[in-house]
Protein backbone atom coordinates (compact mmCIF):
# COMPACT_ATOMS: atom_id res chain seq x y z
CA UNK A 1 202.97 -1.42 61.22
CA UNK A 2 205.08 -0.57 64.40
CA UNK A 3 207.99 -2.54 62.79
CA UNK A 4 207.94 -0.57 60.13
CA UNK A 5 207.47 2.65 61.96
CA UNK A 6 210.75 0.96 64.11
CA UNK A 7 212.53 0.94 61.04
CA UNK A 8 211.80 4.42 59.15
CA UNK A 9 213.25 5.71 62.68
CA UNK A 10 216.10 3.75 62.89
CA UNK A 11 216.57 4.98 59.42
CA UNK A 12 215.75 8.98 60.21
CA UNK A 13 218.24 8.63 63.66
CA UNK A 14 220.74 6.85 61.51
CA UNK A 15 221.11 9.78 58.70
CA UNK A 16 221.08 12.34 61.44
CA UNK A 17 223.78 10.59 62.51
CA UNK A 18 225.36 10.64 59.54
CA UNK A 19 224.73 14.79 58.64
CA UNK A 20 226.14 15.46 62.22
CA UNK A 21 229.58 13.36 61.49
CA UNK A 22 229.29 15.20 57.92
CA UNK A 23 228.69 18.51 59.56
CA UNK A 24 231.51 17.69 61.69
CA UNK A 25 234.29 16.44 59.29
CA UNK A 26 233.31 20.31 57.70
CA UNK A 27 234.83 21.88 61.10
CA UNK A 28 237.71 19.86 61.04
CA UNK A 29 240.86 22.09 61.32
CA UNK A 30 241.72 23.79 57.81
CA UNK A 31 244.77 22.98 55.99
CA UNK A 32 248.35 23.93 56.88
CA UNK A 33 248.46 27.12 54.66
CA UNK A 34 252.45 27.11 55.14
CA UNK A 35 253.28 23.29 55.00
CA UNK A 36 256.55 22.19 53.76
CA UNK A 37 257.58 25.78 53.40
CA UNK A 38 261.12 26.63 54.89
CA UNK A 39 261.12 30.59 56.57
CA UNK A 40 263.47 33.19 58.02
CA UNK A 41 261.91 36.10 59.98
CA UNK A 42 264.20 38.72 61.53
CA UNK A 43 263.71 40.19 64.27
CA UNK A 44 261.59 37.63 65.20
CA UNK A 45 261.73 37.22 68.91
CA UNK A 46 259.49 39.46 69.69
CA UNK A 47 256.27 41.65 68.57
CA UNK A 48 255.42 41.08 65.25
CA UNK A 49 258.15 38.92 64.81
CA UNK A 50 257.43 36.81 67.46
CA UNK A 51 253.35 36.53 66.35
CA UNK A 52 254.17 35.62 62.74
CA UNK A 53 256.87 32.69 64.02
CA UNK A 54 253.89 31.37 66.02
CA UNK A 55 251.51 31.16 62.95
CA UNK A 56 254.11 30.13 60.26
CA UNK A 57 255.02 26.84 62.84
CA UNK A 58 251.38 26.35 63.66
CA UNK A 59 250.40 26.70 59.45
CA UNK A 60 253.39 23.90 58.89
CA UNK A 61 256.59 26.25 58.08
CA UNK A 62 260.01 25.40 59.37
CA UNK A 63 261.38 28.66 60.83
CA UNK A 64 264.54 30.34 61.69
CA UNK A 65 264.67 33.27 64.12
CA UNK A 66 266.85 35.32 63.10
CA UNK A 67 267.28 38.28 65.75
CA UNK A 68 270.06 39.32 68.38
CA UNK A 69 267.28 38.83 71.44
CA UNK A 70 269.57 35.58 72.13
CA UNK A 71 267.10 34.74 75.64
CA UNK A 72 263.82 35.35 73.91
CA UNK A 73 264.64 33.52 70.92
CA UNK A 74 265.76 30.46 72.57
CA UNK A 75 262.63 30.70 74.69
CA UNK A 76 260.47 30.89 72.15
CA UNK A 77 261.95 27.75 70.06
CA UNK A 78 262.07 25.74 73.74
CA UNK A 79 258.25 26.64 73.91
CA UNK A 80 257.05 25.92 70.24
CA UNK A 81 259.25 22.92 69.49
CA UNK A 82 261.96 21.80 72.29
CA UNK A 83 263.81 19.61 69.34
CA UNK A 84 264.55 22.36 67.06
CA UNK A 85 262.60 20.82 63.94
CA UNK A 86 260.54 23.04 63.04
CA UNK A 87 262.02 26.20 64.59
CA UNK A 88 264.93 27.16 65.82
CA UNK A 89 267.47 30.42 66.41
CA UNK A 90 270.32 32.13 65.35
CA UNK A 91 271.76 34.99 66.15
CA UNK A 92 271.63 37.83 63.01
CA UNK A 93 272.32 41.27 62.92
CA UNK A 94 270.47 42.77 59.70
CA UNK A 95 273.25 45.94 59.51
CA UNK A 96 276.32 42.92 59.15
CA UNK A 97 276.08 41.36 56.06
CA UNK A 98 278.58 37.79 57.01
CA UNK A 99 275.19 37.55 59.64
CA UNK A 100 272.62 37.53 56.56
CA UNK A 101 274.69 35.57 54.61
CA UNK A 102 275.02 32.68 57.48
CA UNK A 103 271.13 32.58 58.44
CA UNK A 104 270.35 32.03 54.45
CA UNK A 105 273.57 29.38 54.27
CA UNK A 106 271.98 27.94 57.37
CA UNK A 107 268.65 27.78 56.04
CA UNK A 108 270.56 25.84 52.95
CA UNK A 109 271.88 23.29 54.90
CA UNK A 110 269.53 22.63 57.24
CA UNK A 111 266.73 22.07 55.41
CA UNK A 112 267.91 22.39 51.61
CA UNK A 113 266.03 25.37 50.71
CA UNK A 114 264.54 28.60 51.39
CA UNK A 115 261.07 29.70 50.50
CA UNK A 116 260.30 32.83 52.66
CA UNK A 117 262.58 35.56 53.47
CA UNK A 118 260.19 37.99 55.99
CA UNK A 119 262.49 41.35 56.80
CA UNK A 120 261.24 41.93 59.76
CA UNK A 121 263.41 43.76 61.95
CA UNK A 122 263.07 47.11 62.58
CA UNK A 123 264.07 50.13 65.36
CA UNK A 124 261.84 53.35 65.76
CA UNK A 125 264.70 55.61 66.22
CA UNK A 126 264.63 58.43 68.53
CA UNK A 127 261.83 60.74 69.13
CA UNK A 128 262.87 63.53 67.42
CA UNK A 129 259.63 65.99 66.37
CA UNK A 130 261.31 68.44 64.56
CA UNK A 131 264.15 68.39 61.41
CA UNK A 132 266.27 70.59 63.62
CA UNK A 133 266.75 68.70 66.73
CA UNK A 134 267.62 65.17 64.32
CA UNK A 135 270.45 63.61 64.72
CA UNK A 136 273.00 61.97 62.23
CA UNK A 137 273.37 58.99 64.13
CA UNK A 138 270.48 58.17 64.61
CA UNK A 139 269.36 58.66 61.41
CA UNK A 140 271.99 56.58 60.24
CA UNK A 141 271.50 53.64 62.80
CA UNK A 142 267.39 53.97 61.90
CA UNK A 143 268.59 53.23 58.03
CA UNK A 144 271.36 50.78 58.80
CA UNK A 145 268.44 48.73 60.33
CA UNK A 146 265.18 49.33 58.49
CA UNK A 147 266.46 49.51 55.09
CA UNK A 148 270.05 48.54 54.41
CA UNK A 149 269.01 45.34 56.88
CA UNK A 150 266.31 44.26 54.31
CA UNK A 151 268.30 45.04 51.52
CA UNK A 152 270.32 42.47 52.48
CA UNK A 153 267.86 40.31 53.76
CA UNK A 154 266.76 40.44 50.09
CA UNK A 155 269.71 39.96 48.10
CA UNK A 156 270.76 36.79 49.85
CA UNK A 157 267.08 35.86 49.85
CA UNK A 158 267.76 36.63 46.19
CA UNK A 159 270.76 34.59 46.36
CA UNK A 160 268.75 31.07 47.08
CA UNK A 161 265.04 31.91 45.54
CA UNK A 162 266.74 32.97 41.95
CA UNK A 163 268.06 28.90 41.17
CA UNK A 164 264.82 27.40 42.60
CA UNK A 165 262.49 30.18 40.26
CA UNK A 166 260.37 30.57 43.04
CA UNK A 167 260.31 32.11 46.97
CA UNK A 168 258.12 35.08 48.39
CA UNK A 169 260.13 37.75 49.68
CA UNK A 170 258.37 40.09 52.64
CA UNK A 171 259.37 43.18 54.30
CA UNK A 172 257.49 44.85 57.52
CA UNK A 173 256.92 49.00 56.55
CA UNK A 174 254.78 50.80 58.21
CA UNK A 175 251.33 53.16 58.16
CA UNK A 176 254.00 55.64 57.72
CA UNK A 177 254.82 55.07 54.39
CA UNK A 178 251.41 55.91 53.65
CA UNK A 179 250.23 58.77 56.26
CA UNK A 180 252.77 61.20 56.91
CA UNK A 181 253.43 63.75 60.04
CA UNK A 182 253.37 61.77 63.05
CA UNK A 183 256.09 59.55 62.97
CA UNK A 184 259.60 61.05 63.22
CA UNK A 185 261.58 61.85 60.00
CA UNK A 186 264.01 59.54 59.80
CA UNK A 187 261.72 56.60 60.65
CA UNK A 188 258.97 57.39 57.92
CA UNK A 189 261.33 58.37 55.10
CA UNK A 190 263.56 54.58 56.00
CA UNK A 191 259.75 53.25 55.80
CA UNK A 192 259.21 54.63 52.53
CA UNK A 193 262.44 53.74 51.04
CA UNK A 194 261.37 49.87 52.53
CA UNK A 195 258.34 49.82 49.94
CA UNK A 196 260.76 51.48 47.33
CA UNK A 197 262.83 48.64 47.23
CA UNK A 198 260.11 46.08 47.63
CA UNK A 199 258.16 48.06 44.51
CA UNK A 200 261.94 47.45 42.48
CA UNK A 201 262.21 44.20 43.51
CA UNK A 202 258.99 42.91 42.24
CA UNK A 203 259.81 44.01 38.78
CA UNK A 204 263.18 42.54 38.80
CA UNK A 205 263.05 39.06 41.05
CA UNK A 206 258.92 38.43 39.57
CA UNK A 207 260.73 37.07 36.14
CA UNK A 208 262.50 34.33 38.14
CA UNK A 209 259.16 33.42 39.43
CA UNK A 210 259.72 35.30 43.33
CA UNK A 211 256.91 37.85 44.62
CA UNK A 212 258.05 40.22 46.37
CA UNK A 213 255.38 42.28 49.06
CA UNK A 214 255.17 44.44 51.77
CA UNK A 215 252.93 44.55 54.89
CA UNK A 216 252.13 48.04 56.58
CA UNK A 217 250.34 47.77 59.84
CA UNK A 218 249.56 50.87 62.02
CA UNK A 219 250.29 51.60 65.83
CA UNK A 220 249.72 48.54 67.64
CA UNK A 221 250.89 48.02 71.26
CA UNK A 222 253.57 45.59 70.60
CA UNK A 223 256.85 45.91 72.90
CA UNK A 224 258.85 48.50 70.88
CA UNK A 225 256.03 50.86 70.69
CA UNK A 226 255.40 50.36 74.64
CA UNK A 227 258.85 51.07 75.49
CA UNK A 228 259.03 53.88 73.44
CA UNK A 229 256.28 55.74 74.69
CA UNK A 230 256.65 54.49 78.13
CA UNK A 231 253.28 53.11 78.88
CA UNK A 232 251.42 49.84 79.48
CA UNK A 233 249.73 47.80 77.00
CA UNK A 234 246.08 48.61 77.94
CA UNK A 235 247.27 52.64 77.97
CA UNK A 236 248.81 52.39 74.32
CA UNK A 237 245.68 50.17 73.25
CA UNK A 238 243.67 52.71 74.96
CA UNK A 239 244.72 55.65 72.77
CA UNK A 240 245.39 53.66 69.22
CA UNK A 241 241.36 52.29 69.39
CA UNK A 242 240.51 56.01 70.62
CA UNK A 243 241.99 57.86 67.52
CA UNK A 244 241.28 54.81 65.05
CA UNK A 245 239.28 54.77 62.02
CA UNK A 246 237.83 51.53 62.42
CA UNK A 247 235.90 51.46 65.74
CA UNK A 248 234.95 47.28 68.04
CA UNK A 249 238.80 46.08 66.83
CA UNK A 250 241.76 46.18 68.11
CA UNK A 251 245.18 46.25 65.95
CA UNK A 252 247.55 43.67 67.18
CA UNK A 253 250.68 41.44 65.69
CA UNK A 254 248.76 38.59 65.13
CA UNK A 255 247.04 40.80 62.48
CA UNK A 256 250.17 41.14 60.70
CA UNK A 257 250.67 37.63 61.23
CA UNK A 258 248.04 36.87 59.58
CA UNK A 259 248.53 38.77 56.61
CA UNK A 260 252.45 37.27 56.42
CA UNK A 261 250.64 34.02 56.20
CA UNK A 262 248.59 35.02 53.67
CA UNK A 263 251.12 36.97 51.63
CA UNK A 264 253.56 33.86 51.84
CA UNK A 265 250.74 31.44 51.07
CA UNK A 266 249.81 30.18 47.51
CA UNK A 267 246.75 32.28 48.01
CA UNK A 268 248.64 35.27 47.14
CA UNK A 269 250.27 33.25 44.47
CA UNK A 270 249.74 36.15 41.59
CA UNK A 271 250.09 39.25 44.49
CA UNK A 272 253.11 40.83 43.91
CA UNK A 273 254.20 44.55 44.35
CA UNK A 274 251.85 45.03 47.11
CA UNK A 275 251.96 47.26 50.07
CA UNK A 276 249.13 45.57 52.03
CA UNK A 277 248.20 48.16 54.81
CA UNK A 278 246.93 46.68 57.91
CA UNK A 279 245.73 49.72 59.58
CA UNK A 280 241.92 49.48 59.55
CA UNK A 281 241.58 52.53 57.36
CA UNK A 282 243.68 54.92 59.21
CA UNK A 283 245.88 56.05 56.28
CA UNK A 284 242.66 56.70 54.41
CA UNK A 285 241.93 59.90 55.91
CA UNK A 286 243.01 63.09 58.06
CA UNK A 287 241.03 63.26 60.85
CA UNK A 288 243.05 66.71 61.63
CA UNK A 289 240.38 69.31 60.50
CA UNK A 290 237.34 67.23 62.17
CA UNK A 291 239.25 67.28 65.39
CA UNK A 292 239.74 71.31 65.07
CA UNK A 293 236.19 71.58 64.07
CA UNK A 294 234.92 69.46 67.03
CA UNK A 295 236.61 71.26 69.44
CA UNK A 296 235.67 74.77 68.24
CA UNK A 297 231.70 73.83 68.23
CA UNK A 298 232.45 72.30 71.62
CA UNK A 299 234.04 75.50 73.33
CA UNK A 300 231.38 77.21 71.52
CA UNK A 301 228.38 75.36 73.03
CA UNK A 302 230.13 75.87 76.61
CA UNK A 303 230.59 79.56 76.06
């Protein structure tokens, strides 16, 4: 009888064994979501840029950086993969077309393909509040950038997806092309005419088999935004949670990153024409009239 009771044991322990190395296998790191793909990101040194590179090498991607950040670049490639395998830089700027052309010819060569064209790179612009005190040049440096820079991120793109019949095509817009009035003008109409040509796109590149998508995300504190308003991280966190719909999260690039891996995934493989806002609800609403009304019930009470 204790024999047997020895052996129904040994049994009992040895399956428990066996569901915990089951159970375990189960939490075994998930698949690379990007593996074998070949990707360009501009402006990719930094900020979102920087956030998506990281995910896209960890998910399997080879990457180029294309950006003008020439120290930041090469740090980041040094950092991720000191052999330049699976990531490395060159220097692009989106507004010079011979520079668009080379980073797709080098993506070509290098690695014999080109799956993933993310457009990136992008520049606020000046402050300027009002119609009247905007300037030409910068309006015309905002659009060289932010939309003739992903036009000819796409068409080149365009140039090595078309022959292949396949490739995902990304561009970076913004909140702004959804929620109006607190961006400056030149910066939201360039963001608008970014899902424009991503909307045209779709129609035109999805019958060679290439999606085309966009990815809106809302303030988040990433280095641009900080210099631009002059103020720390924590401070610019601070004040995007404060006036956010969503309350317990807080917007950052990896966010975006996330939804670039995602978008450029074959999870997405029949999402095309999207602008996927990552914003947490913000553009939903207009939280103007509710902050009026607050206000005026809370003088009230004082008086």
């Amino acid at each position: 009888m204790y024999i047997y009771m020895k052996s129904r044991a040994s049994m009992h322990l040895h399956q428990l064994v066996k569901l915990k190395m089951s159970s375990s296998s189960s939490l075994a790191p998930s698949p690379k979501r990007l593996d074998g793909k070949v990707a360009i990101i501009t402006g990719g040194a930094s900020g979102i840029g920087e956030s998506t590179v990281r995910l896209f090498v960890q998910h399997g991607a080879k990457v180029i950086i294309a950006d003008v950040q020439d120290e930041l670049s090469l740090s980041l490639c040094k950092e991720l993969d000191p052999d330049e395998e699976s990531v490395c830089y060159t220097r692009c700027d989106v507004k010079v077309e011979s520079d668009v052309k080379n980073v797709v010819d080098l993506a070509l060569s290098k690695y014999g393909k080109l799956d993933i064209m993310y457009n990136n790179a992008g520049i606020p612009g000046n402050l300027e509040p009002t119609i009247l005190s905007a300037g030409a040049e910068n309006f015309k440096q905002v659009f060289d950038v932010n939309v003739y820079g992903a036009f000819l991120g796409a068409k080149h793109a365009a140039r090595a997806m078309i022959p292949a019949k396949k490739g995902v095509i990304l561009f970076t817009s913004s909140v702004a092309s959804a929620s109006c009035g607190e961006s400056p003008h030149a910066y939201t109409m360039s963001k608008h005419a970014v899902v424009g040509l991503m909307k045209s796109l779709c129609v035109e590149l999805g019958q060679h088999g290439i999606r085309v998508n966009c990815i809106s995300p809302c303030a988040m504190a990433t280095p641009l935004l900080r210099n631009v308003m002059g103020m720390e991280r924590d401070a610019v966190e601070e004040l995007i949670c404060a006036a956010a719909v969503l309350k317990g999260a807080v917007p950052r690039a990896e966010d975006v990153a996330e939804a670039a891996v995602y978008l450029a995934s074959e999870e997405s493989k029949f999402v095309n024409g999207l602008n996927l806002l990552v914003d947490g609800g913000y553009s939903t609403t207009n939280q103007s009239f509710s902050m009026v009304l607050r206000n005026l019930m809370s003088s009230n009470q004082v008086l």
